[in-house]
C-alpha atoms as a PDB file:
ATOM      1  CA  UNK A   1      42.520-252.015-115.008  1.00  0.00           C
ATOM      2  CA  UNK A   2      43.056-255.872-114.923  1.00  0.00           C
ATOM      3  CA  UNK A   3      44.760-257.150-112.116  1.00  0.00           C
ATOM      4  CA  UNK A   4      48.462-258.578-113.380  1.00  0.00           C
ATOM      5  CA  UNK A   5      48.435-262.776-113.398  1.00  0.00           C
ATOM      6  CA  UNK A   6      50.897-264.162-110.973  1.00  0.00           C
ATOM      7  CA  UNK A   7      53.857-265.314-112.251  1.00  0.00           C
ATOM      8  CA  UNK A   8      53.791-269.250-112.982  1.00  0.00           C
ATOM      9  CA  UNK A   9      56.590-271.326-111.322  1.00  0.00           C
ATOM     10  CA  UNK A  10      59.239-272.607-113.164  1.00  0.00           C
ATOM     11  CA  UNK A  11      60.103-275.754-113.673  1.00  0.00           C
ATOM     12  CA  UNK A  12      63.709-275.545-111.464  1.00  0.00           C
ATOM     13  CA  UNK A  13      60.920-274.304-108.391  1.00  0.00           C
ATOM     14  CA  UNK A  14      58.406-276.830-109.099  1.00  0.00           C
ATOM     15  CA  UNK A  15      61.666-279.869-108.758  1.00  0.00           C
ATOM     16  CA  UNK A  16      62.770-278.372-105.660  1.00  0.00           C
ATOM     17  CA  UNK A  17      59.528-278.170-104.535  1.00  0.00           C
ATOM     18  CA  UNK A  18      58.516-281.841-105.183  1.00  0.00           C
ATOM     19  CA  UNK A  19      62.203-282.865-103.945  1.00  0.00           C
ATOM     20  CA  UNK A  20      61.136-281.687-101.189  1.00  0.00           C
ATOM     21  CA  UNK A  21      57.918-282.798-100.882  1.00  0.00           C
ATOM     22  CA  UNK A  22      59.656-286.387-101.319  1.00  0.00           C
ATOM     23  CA  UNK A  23      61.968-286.013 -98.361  1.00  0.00           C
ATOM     24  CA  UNK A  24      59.061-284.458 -96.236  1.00  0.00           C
ATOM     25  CA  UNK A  25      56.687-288.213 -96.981  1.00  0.00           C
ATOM     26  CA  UNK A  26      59.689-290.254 -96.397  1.00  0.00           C
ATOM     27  CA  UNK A  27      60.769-289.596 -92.919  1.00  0.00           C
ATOM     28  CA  UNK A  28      63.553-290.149 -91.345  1.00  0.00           C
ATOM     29  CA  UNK A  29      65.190-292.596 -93.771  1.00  0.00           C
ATOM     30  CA  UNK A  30      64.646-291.019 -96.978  1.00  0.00           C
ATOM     31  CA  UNK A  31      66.954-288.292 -95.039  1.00  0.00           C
ATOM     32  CA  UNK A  32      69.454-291.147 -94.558  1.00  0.00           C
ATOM     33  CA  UNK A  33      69.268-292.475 -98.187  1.00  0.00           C
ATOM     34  CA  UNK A  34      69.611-288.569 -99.807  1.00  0.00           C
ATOM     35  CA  UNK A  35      72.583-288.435 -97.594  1.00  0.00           C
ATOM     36  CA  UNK A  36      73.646-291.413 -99.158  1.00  0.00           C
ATOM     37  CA  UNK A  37      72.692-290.485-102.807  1.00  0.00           C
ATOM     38  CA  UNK A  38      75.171-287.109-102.201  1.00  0.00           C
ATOM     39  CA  UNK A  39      78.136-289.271-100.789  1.00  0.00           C
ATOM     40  CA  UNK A  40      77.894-291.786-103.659  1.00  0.00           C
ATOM     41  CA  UNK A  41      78.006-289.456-106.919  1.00  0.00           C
ATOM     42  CA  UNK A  42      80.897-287.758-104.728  1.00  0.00           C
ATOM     43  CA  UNK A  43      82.518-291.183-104.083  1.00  0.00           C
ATOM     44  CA  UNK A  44      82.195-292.025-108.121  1.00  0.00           C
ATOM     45  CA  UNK A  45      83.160-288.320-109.221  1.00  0.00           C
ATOM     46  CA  UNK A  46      86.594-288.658-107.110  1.00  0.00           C
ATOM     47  CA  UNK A  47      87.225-292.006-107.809  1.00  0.00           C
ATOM     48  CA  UNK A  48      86.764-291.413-111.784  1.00  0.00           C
ATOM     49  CA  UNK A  49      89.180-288.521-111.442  1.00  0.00           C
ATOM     50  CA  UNK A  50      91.583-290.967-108.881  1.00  0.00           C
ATOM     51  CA  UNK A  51      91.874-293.732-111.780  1.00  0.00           C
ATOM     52  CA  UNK A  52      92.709-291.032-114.393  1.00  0.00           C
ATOM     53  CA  UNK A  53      95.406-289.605-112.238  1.00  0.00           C
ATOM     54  CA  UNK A  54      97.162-293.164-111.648  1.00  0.00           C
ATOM     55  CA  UNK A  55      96.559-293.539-115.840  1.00  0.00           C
ATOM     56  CA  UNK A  56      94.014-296.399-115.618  1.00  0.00           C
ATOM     57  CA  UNK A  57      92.629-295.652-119.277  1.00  0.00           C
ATOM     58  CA  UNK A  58      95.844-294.477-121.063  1.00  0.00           C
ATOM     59  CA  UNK A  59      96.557-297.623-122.080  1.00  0.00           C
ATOM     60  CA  UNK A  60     100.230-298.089-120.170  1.00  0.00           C
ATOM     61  CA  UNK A  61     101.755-296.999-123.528  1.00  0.00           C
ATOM     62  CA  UNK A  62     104.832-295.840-121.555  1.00  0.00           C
ATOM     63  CA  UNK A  63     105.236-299.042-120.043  1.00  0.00           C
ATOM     64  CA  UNK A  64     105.039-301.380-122.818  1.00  0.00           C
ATOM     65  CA  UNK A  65     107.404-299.196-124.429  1.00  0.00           C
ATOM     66  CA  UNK A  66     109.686-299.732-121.209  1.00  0.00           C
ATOM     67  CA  UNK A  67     108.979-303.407-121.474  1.00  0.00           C
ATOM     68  CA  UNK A  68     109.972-303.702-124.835  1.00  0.00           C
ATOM     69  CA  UNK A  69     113.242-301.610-123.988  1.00  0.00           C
ATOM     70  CA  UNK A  70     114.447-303.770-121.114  1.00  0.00           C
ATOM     71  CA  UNK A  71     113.581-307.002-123.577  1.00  0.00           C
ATOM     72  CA  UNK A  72     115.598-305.858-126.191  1.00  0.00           C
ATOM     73  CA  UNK A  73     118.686-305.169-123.408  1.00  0.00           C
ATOM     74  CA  UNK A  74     118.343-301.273-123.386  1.00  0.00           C
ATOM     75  CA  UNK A  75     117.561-301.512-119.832  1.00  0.00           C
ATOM     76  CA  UNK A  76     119.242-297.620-119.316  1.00  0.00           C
ATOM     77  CA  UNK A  77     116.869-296.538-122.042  1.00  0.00           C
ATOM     78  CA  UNK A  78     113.829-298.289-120.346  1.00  0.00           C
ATOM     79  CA  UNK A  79     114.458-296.808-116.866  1.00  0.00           C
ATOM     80  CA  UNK A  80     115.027-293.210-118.968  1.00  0.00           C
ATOM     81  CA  UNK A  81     111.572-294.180-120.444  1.00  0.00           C
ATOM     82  CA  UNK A  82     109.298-294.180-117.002  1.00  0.00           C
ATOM     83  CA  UNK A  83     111.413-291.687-115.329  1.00  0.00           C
ATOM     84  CA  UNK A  84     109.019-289.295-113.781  1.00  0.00           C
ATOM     85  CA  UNK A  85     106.118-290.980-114.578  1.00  0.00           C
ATOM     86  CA  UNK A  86     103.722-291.414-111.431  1.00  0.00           C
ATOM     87  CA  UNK A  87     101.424-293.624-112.875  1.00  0.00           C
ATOM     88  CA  UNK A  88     100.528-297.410-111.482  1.00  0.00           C
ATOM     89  CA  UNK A  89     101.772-298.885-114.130  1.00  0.00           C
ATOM     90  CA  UNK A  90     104.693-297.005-114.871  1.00  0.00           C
ATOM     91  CA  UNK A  91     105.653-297.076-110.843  1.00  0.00           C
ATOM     92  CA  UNK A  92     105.721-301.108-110.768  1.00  0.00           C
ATOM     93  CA  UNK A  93     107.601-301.563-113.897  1.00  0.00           C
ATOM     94  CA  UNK A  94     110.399-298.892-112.378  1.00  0.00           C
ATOM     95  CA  UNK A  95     110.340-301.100-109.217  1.00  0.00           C
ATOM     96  CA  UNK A  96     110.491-304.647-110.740  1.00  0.00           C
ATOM     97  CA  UNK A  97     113.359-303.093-113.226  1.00  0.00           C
ATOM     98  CA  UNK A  98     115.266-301.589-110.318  1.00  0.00           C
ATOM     99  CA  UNK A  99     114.926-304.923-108.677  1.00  0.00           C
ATOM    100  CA  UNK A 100     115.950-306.853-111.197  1.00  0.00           C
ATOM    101  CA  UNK A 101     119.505-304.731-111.216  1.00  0.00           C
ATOM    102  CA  UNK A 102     119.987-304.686-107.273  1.00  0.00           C
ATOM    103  CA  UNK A 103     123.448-306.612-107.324  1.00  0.00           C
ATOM    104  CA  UNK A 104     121.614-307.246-103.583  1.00  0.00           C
ATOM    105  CA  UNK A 105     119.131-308.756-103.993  1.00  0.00           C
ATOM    106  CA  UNK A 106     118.853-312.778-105.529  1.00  0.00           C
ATOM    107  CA  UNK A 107     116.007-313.417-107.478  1.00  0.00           C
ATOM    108  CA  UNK A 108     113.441-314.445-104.934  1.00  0.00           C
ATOM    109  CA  UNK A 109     114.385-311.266-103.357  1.00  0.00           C
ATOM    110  CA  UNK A 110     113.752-309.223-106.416  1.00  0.00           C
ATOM    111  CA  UNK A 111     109.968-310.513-106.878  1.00  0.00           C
ATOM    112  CA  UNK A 112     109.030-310.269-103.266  1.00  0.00           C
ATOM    113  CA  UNK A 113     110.289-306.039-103.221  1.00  0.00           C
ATOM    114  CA  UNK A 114     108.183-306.190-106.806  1.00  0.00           C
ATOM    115  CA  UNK A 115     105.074-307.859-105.488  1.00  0.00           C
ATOM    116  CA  UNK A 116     105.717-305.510-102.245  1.00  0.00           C
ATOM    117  CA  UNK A 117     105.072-302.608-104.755  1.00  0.00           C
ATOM    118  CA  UNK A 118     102.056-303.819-106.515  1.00  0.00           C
ATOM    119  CA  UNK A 119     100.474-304.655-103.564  1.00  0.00           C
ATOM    120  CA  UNK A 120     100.839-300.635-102.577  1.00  0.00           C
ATOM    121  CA  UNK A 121      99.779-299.884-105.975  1.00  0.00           C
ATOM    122  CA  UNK A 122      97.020-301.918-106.087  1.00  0.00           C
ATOM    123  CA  UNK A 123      95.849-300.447-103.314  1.00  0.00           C
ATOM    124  CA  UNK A 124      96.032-297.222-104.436  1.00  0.00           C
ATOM    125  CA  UNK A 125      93.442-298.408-107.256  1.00  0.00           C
ATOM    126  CA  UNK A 126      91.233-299.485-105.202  1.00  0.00           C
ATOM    127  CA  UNK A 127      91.121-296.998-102.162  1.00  0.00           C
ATOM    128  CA  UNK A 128      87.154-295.624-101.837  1.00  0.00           C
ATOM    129  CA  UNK A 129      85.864-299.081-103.338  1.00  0.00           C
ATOM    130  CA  UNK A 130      84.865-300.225-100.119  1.00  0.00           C
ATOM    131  CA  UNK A 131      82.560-297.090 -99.163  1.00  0.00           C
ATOM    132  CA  UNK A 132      80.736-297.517-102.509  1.00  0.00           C
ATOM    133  CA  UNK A 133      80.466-301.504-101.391  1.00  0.00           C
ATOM    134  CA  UNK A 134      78.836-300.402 -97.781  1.00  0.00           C
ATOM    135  CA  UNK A 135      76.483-297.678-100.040  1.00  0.00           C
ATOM    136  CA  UNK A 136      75.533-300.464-101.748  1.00  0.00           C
ATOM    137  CA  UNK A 137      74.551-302.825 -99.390  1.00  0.00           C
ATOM    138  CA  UNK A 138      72.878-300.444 -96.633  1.00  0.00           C
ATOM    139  CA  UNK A 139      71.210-298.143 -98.962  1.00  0.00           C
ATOM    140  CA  UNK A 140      68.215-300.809 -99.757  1.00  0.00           C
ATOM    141  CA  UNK A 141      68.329-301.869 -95.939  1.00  0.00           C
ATOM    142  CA  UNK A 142      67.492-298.344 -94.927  1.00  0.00           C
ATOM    143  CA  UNK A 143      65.078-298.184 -97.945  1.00  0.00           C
ATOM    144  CA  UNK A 144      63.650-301.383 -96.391  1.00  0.00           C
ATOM    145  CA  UNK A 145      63.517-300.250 -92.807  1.00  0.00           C
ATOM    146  CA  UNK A 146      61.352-296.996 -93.844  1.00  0.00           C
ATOM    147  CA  UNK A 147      59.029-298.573 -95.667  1.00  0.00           C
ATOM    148  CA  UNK A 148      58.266-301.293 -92.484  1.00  0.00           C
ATOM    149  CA  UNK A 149      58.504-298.244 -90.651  1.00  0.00           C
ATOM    150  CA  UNK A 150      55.863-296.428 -92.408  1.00  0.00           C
ATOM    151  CA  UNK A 151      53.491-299.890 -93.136  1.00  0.00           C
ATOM    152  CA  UNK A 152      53.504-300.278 -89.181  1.00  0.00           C
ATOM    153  CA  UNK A 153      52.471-295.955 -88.609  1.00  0.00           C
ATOM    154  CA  UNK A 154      50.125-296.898 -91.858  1.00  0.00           C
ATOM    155  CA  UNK A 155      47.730-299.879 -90.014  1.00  0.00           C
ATOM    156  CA  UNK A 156      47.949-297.980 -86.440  1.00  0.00           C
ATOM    157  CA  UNK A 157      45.935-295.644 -88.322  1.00  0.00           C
ATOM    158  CA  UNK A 158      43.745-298.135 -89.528  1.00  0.00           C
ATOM    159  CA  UNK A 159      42.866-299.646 -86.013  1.00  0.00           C
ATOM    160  CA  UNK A 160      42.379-296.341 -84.466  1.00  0.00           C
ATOM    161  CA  UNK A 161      39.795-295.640 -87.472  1.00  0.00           C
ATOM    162  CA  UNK A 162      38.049-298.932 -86.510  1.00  0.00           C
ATOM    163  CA  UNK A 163      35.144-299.785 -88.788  1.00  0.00           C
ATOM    164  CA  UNK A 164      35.167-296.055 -90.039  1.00  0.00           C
ATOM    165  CA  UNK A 165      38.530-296.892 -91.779  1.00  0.00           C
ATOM    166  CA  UNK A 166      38.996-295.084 -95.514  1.00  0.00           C
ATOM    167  CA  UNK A 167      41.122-297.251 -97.705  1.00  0.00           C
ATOM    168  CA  UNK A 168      41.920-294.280 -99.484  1.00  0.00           C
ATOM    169  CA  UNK A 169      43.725-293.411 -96.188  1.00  0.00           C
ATOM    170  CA  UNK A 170      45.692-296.976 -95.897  1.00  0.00           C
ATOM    171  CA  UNK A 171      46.779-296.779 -99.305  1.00  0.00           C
ATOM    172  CA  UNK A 172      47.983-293.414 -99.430  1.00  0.00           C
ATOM    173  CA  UNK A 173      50.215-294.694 -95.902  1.00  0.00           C
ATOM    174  CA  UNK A 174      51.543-297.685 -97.944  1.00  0.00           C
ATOM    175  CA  UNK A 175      52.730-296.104-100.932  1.00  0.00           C
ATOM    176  CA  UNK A 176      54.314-293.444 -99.243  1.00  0.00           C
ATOM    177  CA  UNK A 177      55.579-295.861 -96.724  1.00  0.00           C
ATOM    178  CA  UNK A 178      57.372-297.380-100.152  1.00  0.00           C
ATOM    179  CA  UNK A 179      59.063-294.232-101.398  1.00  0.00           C
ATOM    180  CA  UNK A 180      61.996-295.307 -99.297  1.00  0.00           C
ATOM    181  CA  UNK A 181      62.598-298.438-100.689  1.00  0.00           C
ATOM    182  CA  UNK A 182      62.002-297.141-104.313  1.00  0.00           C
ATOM    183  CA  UNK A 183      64.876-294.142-103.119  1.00  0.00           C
ATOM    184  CA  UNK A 184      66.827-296.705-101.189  1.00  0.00           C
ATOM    185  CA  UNK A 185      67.231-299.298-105.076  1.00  0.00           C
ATOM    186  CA  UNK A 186      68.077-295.966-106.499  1.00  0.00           C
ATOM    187  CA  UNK A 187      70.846-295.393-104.276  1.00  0.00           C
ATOM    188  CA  UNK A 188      72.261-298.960-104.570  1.00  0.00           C
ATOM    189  CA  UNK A 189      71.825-299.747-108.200  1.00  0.00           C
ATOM    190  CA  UNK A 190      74.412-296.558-109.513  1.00  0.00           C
ATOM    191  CA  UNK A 191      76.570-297.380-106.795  1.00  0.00           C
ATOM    192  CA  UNK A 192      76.804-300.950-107.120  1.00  0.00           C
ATOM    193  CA  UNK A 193      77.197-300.515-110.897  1.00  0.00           C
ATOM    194  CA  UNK A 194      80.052-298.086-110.533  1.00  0.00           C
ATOM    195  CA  UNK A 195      81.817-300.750-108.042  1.00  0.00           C
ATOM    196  CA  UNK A 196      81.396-303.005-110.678  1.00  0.00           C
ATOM    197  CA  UNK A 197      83.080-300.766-113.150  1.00  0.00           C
ATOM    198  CA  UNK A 198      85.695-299.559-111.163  1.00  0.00           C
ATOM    199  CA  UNK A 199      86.510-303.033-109.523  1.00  0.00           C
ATOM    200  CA  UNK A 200      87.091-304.715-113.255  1.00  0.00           C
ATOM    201  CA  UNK A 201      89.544-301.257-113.739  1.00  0.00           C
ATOM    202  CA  UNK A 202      91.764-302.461-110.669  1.00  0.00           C
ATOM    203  CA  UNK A 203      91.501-306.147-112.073  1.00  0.00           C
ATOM    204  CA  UNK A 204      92.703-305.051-115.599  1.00  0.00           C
ATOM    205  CA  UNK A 205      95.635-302.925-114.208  1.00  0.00           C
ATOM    206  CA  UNK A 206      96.643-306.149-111.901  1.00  0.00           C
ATOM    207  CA  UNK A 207      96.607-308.286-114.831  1.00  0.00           C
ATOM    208  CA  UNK A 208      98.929-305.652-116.752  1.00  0.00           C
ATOM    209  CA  UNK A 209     101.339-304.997-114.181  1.00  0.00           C
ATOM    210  CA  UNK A 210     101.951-309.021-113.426  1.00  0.00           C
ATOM    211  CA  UNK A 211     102.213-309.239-116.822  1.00  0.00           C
ATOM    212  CA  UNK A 212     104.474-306.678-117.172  1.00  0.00           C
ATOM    213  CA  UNK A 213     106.280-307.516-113.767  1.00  0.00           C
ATOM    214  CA  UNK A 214     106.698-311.520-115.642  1.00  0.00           C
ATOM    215  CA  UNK A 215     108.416-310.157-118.542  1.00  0.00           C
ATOM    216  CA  UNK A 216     111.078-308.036-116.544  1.00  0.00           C
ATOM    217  CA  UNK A 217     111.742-310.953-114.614  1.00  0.00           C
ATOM    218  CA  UNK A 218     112.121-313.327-118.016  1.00  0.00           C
ATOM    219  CA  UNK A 219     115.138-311.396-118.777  1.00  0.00           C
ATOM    220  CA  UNK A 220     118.184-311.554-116.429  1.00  0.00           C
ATOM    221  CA  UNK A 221     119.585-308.174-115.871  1.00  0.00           C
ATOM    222  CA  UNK A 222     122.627-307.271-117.947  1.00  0.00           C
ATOM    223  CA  UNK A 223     124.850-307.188-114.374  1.00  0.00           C
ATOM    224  CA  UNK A 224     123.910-310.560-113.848  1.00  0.00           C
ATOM    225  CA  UNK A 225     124.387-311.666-117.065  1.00  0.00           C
ATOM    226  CA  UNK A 226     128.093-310.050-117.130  1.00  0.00           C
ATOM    227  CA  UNK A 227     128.270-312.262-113.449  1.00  0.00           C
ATOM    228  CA  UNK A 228     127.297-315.342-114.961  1.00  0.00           C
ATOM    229  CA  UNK A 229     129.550-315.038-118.005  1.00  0.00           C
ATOM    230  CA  UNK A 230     132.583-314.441-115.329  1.00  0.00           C
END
């Protein structure tokens, strides 16, 4: 009877397997830079789901509608319009709209409470940007570090070899030595592309809310209008 073949690994165990093979030659920092890697597509999977919660790609239909409302007078019908709504857009025009009819409040008043708003909104938008900033900047550094790292461990070896040294040996120490910094660009380049992308988001939705926030403000409110005509 033929002895059964052993069962080839798949392709899932042969990954894992070199993954970890990869981590083992690194050292130290490659440790520090997976760590990284896990924290960034967390950072960008939150922060994609953040911006679609405070309706950064829905257009602001709602409050252009608003806008368009309170332009046309129907300020009761524009207030009616964002009622409820909890996104950035929708929250600033509701703020520079209930402003604008604070009998309390002059003008100047009015825009400073508005611009008080945005500037909580805004931040709101851009909460998590700065840990995907840091990601970017250390994740090459640390790449950088374990490659020195290994290069120095790489020609100790050499010397103690002496004039038996293999070159086969050095260069096997020096390209592992530069699997960090190969793991460390990897890191930096989705996560400094994804700050990109999500810092031109928050610089869209500023220039729609001040726009927005300008238009309300064109328009005097109807009380003060009625005030004026008195």
């Amino acid at each position: 009877m033929e002895p059964t073949a052993a069962p080839t690994p798949t392709a899932l165990h042969q990954g894992l397997a070199s993954a970890w093979e990869f981590l083992l030659l690194g050292g130290p920092a490659i440790w520090a830079i997976a760590a990284l890697s896990v924290i960034t597509v967390a950072l960008i999977l939150w922060k994609i789901w953040d911006l679609s919660h405070l309706g950064a790609w829905n257009g602001g239909r709602h409050m252009k509608r608003a806008v368009a409302q309170w332009a046309d007078g129907h300020e009761d019908a524009a207030l009616a319009t964002l009622k409820n709504r909890r996104t950035c857009r929708a929250v600033l025009a509701r703020a520079a709209m209930m402003a604008r009819r604070d009998a309390s409040l002059d003008h100047e008043a009015a825009q400073a409470e508005t611009a008080r708003v945005a500037r909580q909104v805004l931040a709101r938008a851009q909460r998590g940007l700065r840990p995907l900033e840091l990601i970017a900047t250390i994740a090459p550094l640390l790449g950088l570090l374990g490659t020195v790292m290994g290069m120095i461990a790489a020609f100790q070896a050499l010397q103690q070899a002496g004039a038996k040294a293999d070159p086969a040996t050095l260069a096997g120490g020096i390209w592992e030595a530069l699997l960090t910094t190969a793991a460390g660009m990897a890191v930096a380049i989705p996560a400094s592309m994804a700050l990109s992308w999500f810092e031109s988001v928050a610089d869209r939705l500023r220039h729609e809310m001040e726009d927005a926030a300008t238009r309300i403000f064109l328009r005097p409110s109807q009380d003060r209008a009625l005030k004026a005509a008195e």
